[in-house]
Structures are given as C-alpha cells and as structure tokens.
Protein backbone atom coordinates (compact mmCIF):
# COMPACT_ATOMS: atom_id res chain seq x y z
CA UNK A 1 0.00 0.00 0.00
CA UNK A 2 0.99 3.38 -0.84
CA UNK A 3 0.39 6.23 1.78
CA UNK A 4 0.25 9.35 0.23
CA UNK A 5 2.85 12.37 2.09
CA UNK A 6 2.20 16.08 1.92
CA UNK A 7 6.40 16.30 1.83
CA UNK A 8 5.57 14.34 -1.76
CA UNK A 9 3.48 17.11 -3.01
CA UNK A 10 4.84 19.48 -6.09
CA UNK A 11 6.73 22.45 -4.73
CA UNK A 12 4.91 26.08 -4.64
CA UNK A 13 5.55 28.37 -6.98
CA UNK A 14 7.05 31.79 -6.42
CA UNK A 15 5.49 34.75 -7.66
CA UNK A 16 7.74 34.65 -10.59
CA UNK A 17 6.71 31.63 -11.83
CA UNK A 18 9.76 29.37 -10.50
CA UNK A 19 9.70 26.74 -8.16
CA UNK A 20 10.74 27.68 -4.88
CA UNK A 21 14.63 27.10 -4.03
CA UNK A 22 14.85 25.85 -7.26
CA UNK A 23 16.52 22.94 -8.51
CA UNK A 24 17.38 22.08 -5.09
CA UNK A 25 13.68 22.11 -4.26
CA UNK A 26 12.82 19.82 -6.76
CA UNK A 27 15.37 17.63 -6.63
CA UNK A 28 13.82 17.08 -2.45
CA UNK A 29 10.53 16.61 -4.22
CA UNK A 30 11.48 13.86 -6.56
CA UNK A 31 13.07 11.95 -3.22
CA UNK A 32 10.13 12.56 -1.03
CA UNK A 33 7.74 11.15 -3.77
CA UNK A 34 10.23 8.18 -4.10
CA UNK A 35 10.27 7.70 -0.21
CA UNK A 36 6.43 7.85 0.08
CA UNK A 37 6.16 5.82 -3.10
CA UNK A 38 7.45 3.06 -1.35
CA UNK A 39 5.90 -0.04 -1.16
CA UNK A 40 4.56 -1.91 1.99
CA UNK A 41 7.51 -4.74 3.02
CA UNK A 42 5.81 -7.51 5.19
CA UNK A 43 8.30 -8.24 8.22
CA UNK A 44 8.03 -10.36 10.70
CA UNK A 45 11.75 -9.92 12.63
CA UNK A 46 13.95 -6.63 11.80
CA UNK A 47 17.21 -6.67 11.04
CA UNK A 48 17.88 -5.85 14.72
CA UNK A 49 16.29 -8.77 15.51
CA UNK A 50 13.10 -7.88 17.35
CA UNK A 51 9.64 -9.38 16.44
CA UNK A 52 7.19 -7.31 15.22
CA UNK A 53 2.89 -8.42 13.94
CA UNK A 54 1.39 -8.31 10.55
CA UNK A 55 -2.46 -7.66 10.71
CA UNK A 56 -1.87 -10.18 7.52
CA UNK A 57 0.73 -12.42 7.93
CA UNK A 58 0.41 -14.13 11.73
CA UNK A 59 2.90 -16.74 12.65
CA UNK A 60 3.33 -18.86 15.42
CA UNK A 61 6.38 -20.98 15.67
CA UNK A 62 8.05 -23.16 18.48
CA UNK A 63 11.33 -23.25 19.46
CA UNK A 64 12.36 -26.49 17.75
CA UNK A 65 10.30 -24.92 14.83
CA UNK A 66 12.76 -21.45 15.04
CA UNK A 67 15.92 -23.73 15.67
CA UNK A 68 14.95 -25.77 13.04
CA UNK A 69 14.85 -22.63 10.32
CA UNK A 70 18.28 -21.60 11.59
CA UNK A 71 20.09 -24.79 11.39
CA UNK A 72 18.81 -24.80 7.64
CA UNK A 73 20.02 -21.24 7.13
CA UNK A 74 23.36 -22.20 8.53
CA UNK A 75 23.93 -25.38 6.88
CA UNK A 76 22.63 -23.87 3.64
CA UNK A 77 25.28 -21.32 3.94
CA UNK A 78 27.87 -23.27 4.24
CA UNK A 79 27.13 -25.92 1.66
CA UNK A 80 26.86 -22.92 -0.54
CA UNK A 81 30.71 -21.33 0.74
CA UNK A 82 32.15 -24.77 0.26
CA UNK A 83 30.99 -24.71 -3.57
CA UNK A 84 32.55 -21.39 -3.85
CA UNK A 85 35.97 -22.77 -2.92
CA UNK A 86 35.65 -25.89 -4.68
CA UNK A 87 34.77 -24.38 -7.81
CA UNK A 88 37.66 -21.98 -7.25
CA UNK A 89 40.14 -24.99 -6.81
CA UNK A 90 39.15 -26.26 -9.71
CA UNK A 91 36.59 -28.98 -8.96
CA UNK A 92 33.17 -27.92 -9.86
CA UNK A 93 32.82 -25.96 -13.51
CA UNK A 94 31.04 -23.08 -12.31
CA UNK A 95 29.05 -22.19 -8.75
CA UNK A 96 26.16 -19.88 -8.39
CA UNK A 97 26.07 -18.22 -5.02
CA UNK A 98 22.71 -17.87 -2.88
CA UNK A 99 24.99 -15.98 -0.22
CA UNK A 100 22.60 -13.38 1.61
CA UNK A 101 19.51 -14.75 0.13
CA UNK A 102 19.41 -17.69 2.89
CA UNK A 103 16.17 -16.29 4.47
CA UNK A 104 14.08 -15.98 1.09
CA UNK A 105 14.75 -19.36 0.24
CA UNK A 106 14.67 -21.61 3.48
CA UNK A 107 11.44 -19.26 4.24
CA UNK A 108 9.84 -20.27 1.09
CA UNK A 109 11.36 -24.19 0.99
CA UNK A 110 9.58 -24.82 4.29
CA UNK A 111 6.27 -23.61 3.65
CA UNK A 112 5.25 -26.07 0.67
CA UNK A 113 3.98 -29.66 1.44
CA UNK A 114 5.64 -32.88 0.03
CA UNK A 115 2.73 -33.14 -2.55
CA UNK A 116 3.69 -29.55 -3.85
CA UNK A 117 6.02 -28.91 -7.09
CA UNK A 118 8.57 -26.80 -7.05
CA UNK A 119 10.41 -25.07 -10.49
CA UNK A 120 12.96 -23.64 -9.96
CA UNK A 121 16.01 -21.31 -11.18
CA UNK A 122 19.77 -22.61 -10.61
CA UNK A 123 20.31 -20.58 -7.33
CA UNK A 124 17.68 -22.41 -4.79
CA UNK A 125 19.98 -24.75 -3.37
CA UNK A 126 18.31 -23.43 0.02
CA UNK A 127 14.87 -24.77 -1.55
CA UNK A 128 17.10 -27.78 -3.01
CA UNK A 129 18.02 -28.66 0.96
CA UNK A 130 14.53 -28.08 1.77
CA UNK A 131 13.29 -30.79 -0.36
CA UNK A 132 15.22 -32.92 0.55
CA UNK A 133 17.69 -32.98 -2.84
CA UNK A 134 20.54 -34.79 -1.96
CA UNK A 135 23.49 -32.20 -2.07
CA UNK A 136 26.24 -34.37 -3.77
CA UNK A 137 23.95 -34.94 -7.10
CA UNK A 138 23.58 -31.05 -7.05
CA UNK A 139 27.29 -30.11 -6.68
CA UNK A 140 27.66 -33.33 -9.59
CA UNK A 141 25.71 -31.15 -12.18
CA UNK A 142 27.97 -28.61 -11.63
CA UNK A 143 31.10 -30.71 -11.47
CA UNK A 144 29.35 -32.24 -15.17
CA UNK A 145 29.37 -36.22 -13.96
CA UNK A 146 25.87 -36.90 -13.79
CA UNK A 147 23.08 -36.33 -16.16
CA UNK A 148 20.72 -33.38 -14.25
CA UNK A 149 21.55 -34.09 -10.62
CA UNK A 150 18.27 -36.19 -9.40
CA UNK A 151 15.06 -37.44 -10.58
CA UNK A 152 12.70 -34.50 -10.22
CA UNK A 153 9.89 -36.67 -9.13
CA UNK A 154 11.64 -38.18 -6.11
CA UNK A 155 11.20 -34.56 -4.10
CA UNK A 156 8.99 -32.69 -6.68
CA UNK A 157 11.76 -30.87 -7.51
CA UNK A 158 12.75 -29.81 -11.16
CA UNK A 159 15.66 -29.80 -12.43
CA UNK A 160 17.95 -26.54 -12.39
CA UNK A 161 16.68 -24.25 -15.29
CA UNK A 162 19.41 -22.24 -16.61
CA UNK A 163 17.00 -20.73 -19.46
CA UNK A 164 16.32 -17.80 -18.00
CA UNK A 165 12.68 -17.42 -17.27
CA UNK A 166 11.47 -20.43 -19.11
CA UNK A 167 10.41 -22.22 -15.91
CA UNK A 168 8.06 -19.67 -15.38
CA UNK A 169 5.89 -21.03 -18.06
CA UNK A 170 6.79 -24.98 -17.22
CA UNK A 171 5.05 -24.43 -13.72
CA UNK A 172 2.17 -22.89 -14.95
CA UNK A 173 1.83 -25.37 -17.65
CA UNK A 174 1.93 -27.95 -14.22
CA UNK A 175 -0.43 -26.22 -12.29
CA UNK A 176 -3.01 -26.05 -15.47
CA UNK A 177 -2.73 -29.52 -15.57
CA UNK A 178 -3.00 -30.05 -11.79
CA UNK A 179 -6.48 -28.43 -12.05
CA UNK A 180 -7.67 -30.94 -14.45
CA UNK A 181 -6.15 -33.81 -12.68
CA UNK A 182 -8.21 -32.61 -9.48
CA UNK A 183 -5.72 -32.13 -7.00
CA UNK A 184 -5.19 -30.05 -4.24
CA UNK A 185 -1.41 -29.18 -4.29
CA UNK A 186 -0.19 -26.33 -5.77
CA UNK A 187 3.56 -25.25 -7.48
CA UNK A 188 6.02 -22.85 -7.14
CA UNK A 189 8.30 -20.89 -9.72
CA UNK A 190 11.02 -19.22 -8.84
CA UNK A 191 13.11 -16.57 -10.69
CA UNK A 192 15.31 -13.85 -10.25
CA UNK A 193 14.49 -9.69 -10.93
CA UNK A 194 15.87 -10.39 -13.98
CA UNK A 195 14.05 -13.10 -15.58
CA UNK A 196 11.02 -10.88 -14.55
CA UNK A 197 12.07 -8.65 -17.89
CA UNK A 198 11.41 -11.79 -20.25
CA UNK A 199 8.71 -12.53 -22.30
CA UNK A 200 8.33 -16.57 -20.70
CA UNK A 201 7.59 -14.67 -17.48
CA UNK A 202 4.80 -12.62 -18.21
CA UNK A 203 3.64 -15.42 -20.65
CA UNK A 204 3.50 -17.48 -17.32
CA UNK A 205 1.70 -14.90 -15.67
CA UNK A 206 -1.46 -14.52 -18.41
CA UNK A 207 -2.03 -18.00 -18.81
CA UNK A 208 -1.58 -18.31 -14.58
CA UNK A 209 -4.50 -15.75 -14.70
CA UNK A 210 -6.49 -16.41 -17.05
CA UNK A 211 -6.70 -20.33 -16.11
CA UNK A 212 -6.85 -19.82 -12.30
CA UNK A 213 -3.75 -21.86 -12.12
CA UNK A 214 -2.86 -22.78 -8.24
CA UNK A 215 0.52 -21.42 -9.04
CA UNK A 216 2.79 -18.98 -6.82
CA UNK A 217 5.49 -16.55 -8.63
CA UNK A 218 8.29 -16.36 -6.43
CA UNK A 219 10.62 -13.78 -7.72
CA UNK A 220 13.95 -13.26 -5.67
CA UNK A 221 14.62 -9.43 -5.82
CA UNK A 222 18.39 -9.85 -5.19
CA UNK A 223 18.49 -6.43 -7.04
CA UNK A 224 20.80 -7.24 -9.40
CA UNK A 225 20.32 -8.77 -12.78
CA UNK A 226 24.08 -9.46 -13.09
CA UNK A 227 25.34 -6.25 -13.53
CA UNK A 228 22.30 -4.10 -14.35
CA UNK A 229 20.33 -3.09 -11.05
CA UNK A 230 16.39 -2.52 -10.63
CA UNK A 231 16.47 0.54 -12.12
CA UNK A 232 17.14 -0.58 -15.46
CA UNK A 233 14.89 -3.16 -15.14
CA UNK A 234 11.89 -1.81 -14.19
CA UNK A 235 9.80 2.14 -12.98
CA UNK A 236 7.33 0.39 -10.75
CA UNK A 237 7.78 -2.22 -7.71
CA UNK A 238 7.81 -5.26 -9.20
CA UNK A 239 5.51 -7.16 -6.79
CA UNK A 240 2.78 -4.69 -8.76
CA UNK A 241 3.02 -6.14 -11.80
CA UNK A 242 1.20 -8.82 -10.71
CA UNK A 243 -2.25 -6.52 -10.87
CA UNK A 244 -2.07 -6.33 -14.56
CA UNK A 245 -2.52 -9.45 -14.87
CA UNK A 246 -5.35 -9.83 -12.70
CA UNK A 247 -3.92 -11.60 -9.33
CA UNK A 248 -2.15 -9.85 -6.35
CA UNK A 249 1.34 -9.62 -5.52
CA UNK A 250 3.21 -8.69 -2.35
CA UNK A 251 6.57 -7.37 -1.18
CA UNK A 252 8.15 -9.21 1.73
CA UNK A 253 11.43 -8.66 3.53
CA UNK A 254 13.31 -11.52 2.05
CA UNK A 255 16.11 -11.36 5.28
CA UNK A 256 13.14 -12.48 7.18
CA UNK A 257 13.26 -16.05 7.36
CA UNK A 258 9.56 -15.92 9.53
CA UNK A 259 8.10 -13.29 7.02
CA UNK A 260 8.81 -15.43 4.16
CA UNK A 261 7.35 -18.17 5.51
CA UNK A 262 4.51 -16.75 6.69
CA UNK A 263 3.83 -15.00 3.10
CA UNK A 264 4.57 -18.11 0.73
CA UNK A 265 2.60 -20.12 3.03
CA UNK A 266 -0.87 -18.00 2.94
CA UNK A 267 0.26 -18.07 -0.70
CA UNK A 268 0.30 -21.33 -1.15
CA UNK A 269 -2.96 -22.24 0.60
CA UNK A 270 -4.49 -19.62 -1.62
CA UNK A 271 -3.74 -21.66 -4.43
CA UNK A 272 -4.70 -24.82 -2.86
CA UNK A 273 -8.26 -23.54 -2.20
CA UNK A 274 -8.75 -22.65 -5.92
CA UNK A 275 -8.62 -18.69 -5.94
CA UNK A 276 -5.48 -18.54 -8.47
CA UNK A 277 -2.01 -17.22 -8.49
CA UNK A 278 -0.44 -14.86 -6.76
CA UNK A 279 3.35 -13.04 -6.67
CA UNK A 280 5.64 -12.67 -4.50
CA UNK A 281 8.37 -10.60 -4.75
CA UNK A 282 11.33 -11.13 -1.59
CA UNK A 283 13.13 -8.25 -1.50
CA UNK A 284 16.37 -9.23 -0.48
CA UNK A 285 20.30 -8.91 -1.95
CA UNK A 286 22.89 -10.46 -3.44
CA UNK A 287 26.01 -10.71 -1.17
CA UNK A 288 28.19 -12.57 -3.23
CA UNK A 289 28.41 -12.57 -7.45
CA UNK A 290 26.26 -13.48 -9.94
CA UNK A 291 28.51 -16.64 -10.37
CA UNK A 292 32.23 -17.36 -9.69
CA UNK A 293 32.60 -16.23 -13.65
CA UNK A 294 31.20 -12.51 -12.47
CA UNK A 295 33.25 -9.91 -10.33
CA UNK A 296 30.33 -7.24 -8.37
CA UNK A 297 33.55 -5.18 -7.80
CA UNK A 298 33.18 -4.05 -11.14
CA UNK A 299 29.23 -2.41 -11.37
CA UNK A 300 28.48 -1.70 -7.16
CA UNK A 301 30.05 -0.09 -4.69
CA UNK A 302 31.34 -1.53 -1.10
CA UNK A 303 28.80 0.64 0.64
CA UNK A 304 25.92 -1.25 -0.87
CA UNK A 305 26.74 -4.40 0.36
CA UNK A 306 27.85 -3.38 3.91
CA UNK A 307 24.55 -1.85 4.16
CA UNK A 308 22.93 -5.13 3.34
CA UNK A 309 25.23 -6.83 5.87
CA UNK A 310 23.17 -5.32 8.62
CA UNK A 311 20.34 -6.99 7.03
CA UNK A 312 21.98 -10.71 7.38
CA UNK A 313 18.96 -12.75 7.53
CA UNK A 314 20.87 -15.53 9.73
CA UNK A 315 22.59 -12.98 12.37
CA UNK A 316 19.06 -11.56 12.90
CA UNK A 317 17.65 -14.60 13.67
CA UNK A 318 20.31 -15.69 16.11
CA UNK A 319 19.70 -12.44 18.28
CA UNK A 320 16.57 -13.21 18.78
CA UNK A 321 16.72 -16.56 19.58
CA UNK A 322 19.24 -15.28 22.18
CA UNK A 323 16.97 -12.45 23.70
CA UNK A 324 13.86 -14.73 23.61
CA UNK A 325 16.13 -17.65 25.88
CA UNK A 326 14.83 -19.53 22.48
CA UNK A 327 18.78 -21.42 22.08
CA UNK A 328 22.13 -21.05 24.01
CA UNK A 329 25.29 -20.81 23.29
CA UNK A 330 25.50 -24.74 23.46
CA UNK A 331 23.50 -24.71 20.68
CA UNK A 332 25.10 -22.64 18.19
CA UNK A 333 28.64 -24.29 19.10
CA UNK A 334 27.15 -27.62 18.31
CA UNK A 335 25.77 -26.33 14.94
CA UNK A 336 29.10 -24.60 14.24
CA UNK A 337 30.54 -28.03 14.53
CA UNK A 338 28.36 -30.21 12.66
CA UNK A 339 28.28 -27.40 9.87
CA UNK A 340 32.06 -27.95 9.98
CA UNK A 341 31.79 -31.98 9.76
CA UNK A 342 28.61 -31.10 7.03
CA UNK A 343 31.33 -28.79 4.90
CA UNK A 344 34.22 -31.36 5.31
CA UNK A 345 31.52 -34.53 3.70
CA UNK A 346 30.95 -32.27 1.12
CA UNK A 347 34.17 -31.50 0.44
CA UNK A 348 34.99 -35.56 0.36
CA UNK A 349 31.68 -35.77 -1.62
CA UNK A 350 32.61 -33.79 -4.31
CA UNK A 351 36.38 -34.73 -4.78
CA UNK A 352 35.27 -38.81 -4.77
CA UNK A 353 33.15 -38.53 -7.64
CA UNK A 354 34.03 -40.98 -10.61
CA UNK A 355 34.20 -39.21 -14.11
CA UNK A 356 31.48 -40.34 -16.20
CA UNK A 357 31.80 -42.58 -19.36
CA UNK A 358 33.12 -40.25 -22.11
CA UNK A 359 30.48 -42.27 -24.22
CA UNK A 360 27.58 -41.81 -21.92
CA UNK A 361 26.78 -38.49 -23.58
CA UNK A 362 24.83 -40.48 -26.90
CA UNK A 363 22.97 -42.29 -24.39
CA UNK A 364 19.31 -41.44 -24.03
CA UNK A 365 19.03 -39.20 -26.88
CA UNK A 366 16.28 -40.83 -28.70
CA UNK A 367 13.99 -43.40 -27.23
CA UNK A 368 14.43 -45.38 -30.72
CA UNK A 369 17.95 -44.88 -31.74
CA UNK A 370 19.30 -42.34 -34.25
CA UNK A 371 21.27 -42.57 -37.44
CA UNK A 372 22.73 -38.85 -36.94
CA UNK A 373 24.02 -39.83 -33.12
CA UNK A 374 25.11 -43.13 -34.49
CA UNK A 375 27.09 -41.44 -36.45
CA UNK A 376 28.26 -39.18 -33.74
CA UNK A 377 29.19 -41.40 -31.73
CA UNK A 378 31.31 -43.44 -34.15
CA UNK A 379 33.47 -40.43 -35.08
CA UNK A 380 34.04 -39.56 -31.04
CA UNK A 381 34.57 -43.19 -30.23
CA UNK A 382 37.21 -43.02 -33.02
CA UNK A 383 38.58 -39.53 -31.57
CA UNK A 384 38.66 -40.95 -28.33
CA UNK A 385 41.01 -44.23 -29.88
CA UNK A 386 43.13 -41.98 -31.44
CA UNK A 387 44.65 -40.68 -28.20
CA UNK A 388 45.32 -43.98 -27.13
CA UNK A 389 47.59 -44.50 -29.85
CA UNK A 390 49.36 -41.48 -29.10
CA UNK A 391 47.40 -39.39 -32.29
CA UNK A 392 45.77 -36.22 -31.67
CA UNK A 393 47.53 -34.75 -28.81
C-alpha cells in the first residue's frame, strides 16, 4: 500500500513563476515522492532482531520450529561457501552463489507440502536442501558427472533451469494440468528480478490468470540482474506487476526467514483452495556474485553491500533466539561443529566422484535410436582411440 505524504506534493511556486529554491527544491521533491512511493515490506523480525505483527501475515512458531529454520540457514550457507571454494580450486565448472539470500529461500522451501512442485532457477539450493535434494547430485551437475543431478519426481523438484525465465511457463503449464487432474497441491516458480524482464515470465503470468492456475510466482529481488540493477529493469515495484494481470502480488522482507514463511505459506494455501495465483516478490540482496565467472567489484560499490550486511537474515535470527532464551550458546557451538563436519563430507563428496563414461553423452538421446548420433558417436569413439595410440595430442 501506498500512503500518500504532503512532503511528496509538487513544490509552490514563487510569484515569478519558479519553483521555490529551485533545482534544489525539486530535486527534495522527486526523493520525497520516491520515499512515500514506497511499497509496503511484510516483516516479521527486523534486522535488529526484534519481532514485530502483521495484521496479515500471523505466525506462530516453536522453538524447535525457530531452531529448526536456523540450522537450515546455517547449513545452507555453508554448503553454498564450500561450492565457492571448490569451484575456485578447480573442482566444480562453475558455482552460483545464494549468499545473503538464505532467508528468502529456506522461508519459502519450508512452507510447501511434500505433494507440492517446485520449479525452480539454478540458485535455490536453500529450496534444493529443503526438499530434501541430496546435495552431492547437485554439486555433480555442476562438477558435469551426472546427467541433471536427481530425478525431479523423487522430491517434486525440477531440475535446475538455466534458461532464463522459461520455468516460469513450465510451472504454470503444471499447475493447469493439476487443475484438471483434481488435485489439491499447488507449485512454485522461482526466478530472479531479472528473468522478470522476459517474455516466458509474463507469458506465465497470463495464462496463470487467465486459467486460475494454483501457481505462486516467487521472484527473488536480489536487485541485481548481473550487472544491471532494478532501475534498469523496471519504474514500478515489481511485486505490482502482478495486478495487470489480474492476481495480487506482495513485497516481503526476504532477510526475514519468519516473514517469508509466513507469506509463501498463505500463498500457497491460496492456491490450494482454488482462488489462483499470486506473486511474491522477496526483497532481499545479493552478497556474493552473480557466479564465480562474475566480479560485483566491477558495477556496485562496497557501501551497498555493507549496508545489506546489517540486514543478514541468519545474524538476525540468532539475536533473537538469544533475547527470547529460544537457544544457548550450546546450541550454536554444536551447529558450528556439525556445519564444519557437514562442509568437510561435502568436500569428500565432491572430490570422490568418478568421471562419467566419455560415451555416456549419446545415451538417451532418442527413445528409438538415431542414425545422426550413431554417427556421432562413431566419429568420437574413433577420436577418443586416437589418443590412445598417441594421435591427436
């Protein structure tokens, strides 16, 4: 919601004609009517850790519940530092960082049900843990020795959709198709700010609409589309684009693990009871780069992200468990150990894996064989021979 400000109102006019103080005047203007034009941003927990009501959004967690959503936070985090430095040692191809964006995802991961299906991006290896994806066949996509990672339907969990934007249209496309089937479930899509400027997107969202599909938008506003930021992406919130289209959207502080969970999870039962799609946009950042091939240093400033490092979605958690007497310190020194042992098995994990058959590739191409990838595969078999007898080096 939008309240209105009289500090937002056009400057008066001088008897002359000109605005009063001048450029300096309305240059005030323009950032008052940006300041009131703010969006609503559901929170739950503040960044200084104190818990606040929603006359929406009520949550009521225990304390295994609020452990629980920590733990995953922390182990999440350092899953996701250990594929930094094994990619940077050489052992996975590339690694795309969730760092900072801990909260959005674990929030959202928890609320769906095991009958839900979730599409997602290749960032949500929060949403991955949440479903219970087995992290060594995710970091093995990445390392390029298995064919995917997992079988989607095992945890109603795609697979990782580098296309950007694309999966918006495969989970609608699911959810259609729930609706005829007669179930009760309902599917999530995740993408970035930046898949929200393609065409599959909004595709997803009109056919969403216009079937009633029990589908929920989840759009991670990390606020940068690699190097281009929001505003060169879009002039309104994004969580409003959603009314165009003929379903709501909200904004929710996506550092606020309870927030998130709260929102998807109304969300989500929205969709369940038949009254459509909806979007949510979790307004969160990007601590880290777009992927270990990217370098931030180059399009934002150190001020940007220090400012969001007040905002750390798992140190505002862990103050409040503290000042609520909700976890000790016994607690977070056994989680800082097993995420140690956790980072070390990955570690092992990773470096274990057996290289795939360099023929493998042909396999599973067509059901019924091909001539073309017979041929294919003739011509690499004989490449392959040829280094064995010392050719083609």
């Amino acid at each position: 919601m939008t309240v209105e400000s009289t500090a937002a109102r056009t400057p008066r006019r001088t008897s002359g004609g000109k605005r009063a103080g001048g450029k300096t005047a309305t240059k005030a203007a323009k950032t008052a009517q940006a300041q009131a034009a703010e969006p609503e941003l559901v929170q739950l927990l503040t960044p200084e850790g104190k818990r606040v009501e929603h006359p929406d959004y009520a949550i009521d967690l225990s304390a295994d519940e609020l452990r629980g959503l920590y733990k995953d936070m922390v182990l999440t985090r350092q899953f996701d530092a250990e594929a930094i430095a094994l990619q940077r040692q050489g052992e996975l191809g590339l690694w795309p960082s969730l760092l900072g964006q801990e909260a959005a995802q674990i929030g959202s991961g928890r609320a769906t049900k095991d009958d839900d299906y979730v599409f997602p991006t290749y960032r949500e290896h929060g949403v991955a843990w949440c479903r219970g994806v087995e992290p060594k066949n995710l970091l093995g996509m990445f390392r390029g020795v298995n064919n995917g990672g997992w079988d989607p339907n095992s945890n109603n969990f795609h697979l990782y959709t580098i296309v950007i934007g694309s999966q918006a249209l495969h989970a609608t496309g699911y959810a259609m198709g729930i609706t005829k089937d007669g179930a009760d479930s309902a599917v999530v899509a995740y993408f970035g700010d930046g898949a929200s400027s393609q065409g599959d997107v909004m595709e997803g969202f009109n056919f969403a609409a216009v079937y009633n599909a029990p589908v929920v938008f989840f759009c991670q506003n990390n606020q940068w589309a690699i190097s281009e930021g929001n505003e060169k992406q879009f002039r309104v919130p994004l969580f409003q684009r959603a009314q165009g289209f003929g379903f709501p959207g909200v904004r929710v502080d996506g550092n606020d693990v309870l927030a998130v969970l709260a929102v998807t999870r109304a969300a989500l039962e929205r969709a369940r009871r038949g009254e459509g799609p909806m979007l949510i946009e979790a307004f969160t950042y990007r601590m880290g780069a777009h992927t270990t091939s990217d370098d931030p240093t180059k399009y934002r400033r150190d001020e940007e992200r220090e400012a969001w490092e007040a905002k750390d979605p798992i140190l505002r958690l862990r103050t409040y468990l503290l000042a609520e007497g909700l976890a000790d310190e016994a607690f977070f020194s056994e989680l800082e150990a097993e995420s140690e042992a956790f980072g070390k098995k990955v570690r092992e994990a990773v470096r274990s894996m057996e290289d795939p058959d360099m023929m493998a590739i042909f396999e599973n191409v067509y059901a019924d064989g091909s001539a073309l990838v017979d041929e294919e595969r003739a011509q690499f078999a004989a490449y392959q021979a040829s280094f064995a007898d010392g050719e083609g080096k």
